[in-house]
C-alpha atoms as a PDB file:
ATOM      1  CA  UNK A   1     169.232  40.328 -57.853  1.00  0.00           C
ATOM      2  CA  UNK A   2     169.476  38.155 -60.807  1.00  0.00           C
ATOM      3  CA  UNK A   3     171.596  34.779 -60.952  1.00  0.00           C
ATOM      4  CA  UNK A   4     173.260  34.760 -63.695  1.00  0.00           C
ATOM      5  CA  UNK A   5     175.224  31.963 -64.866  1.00  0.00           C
ATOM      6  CA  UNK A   6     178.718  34.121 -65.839  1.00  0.00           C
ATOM      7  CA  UNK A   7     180.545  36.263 -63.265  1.00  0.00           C
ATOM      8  CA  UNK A   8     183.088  38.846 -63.990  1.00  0.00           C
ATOM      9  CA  UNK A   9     184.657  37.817 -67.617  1.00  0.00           C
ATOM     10  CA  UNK A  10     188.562  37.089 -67.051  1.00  0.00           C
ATOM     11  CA  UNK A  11     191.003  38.964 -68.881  1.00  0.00           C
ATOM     12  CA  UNK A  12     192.999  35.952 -70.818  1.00  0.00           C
ATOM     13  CA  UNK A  13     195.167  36.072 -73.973  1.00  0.00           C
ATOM     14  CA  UNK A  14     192.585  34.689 -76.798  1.00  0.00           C
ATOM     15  CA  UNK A  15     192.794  32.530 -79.769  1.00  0.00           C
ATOM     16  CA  UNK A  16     190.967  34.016 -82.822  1.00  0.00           C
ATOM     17  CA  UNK A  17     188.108  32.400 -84.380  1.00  0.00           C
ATOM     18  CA  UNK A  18     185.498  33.272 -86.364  1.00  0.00           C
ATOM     19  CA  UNK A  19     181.697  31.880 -85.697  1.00  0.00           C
ATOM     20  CA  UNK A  20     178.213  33.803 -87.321  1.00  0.00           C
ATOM     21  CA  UNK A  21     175.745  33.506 -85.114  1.00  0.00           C
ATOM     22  CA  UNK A  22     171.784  33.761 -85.740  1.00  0.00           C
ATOM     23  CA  UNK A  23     170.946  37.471 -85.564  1.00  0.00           C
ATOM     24  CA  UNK A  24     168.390  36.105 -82.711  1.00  0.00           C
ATOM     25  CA  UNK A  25     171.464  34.639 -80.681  1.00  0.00           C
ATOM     26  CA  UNK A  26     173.294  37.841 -80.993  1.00  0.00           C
ATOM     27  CA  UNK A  27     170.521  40.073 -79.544  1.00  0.00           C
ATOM     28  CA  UNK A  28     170.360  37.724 -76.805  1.00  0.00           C
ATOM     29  CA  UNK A  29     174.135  38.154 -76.623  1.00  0.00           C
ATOM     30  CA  UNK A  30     173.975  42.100 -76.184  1.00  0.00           C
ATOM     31  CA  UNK A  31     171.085  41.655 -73.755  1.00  0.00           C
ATOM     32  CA  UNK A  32     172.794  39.319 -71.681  1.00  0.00           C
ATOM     33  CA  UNK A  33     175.767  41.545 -71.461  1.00  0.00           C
ATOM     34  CA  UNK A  34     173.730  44.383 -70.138  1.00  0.00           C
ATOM     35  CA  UNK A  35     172.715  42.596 -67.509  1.00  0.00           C
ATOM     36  CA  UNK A  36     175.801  41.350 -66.735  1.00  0.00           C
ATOM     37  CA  UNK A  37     176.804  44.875 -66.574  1.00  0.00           C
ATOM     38  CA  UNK A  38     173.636  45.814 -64.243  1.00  0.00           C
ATOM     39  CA  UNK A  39     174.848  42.658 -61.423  1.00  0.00           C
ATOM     40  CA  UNK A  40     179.038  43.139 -61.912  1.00  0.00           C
ATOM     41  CA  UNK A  41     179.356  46.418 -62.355  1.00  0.00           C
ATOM     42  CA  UNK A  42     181.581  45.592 -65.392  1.00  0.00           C
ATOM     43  CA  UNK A  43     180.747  47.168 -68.957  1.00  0.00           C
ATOM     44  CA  UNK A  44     180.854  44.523 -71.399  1.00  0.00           C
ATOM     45  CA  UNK A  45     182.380  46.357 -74.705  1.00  0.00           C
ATOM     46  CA  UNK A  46     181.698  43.338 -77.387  1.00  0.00           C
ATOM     47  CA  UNK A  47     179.357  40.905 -76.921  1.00  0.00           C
ATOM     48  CA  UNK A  48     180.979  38.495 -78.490  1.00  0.00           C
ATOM     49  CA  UNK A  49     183.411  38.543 -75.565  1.00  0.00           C
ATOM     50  CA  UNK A  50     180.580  36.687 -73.518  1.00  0.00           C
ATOM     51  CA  UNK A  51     180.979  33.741 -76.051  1.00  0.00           C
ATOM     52  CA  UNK A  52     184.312  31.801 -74.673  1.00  0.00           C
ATOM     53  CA  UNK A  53     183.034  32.112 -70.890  1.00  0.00           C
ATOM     54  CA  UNK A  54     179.383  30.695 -71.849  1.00  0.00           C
ATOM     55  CA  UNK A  55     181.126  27.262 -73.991  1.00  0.00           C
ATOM     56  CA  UNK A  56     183.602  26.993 -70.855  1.00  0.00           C
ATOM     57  CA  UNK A  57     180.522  27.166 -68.204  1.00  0.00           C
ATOM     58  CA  UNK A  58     178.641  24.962 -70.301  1.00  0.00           C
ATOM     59  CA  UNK A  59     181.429  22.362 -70.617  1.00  0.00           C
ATOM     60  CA  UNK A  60     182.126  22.524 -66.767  1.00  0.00           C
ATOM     61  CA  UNK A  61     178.466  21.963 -65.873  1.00  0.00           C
ATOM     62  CA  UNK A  62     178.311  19.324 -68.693  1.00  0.00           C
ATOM     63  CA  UNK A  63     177.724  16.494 -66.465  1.00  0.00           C
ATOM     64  CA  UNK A  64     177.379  13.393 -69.605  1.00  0.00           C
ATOM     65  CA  UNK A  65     180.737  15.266 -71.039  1.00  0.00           C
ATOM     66  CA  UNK A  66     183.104  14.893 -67.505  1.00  0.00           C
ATOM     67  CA  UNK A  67     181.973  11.251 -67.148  1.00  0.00           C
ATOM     68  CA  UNK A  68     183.360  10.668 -70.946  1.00  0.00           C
ATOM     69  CA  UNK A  69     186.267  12.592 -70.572  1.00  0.00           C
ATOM     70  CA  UNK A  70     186.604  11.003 -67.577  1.00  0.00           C
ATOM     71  CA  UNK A  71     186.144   7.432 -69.081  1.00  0.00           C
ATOM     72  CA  UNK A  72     188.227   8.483 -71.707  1.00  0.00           C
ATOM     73  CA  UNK A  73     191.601   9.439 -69.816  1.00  0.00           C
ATOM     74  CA  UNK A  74     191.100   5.962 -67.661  1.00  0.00           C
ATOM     75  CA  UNK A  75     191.654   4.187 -70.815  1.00  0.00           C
ATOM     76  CA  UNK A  76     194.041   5.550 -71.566  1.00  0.00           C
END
């Protein structure tokens, strides 16, 4: 079994925005949500959907970004 770094995608209100993404990235996109759908059992419809849970895995692994944030709310 593969470890992926996204579980099961969570079913939240969104905020619209647009991005264009690098035909490359978006092939990796589709891929990715295949095997997602191979380990979860759960059909990803757009892969664009993967987007929002990647930036907020990234940003909660981000070690360099939760010490500034951190330093950041001690000053103030």
């Amino acid at each position: 079994m593969t470890k992926l770094k996204l579980g099961a995608i969570a079913d939240d209100k969104p905020i619209k925005v647009t991005v264009e993404l690098p035909a490359p990235l978006h092939r990796d996109l589709v891929a990715y949500a295949e095997v997602l759908a191979q380990e979860t059992g759960q059909q990803v419809s757009d892969p664009a959907k993967l987007i929002a849970p990647m930036v907020q895995r990234f940003i909660a692994t981000d070690r360099g970004f939760a010490r500034a944030r951190r330093s950041l709310s001690d000053k103030g």
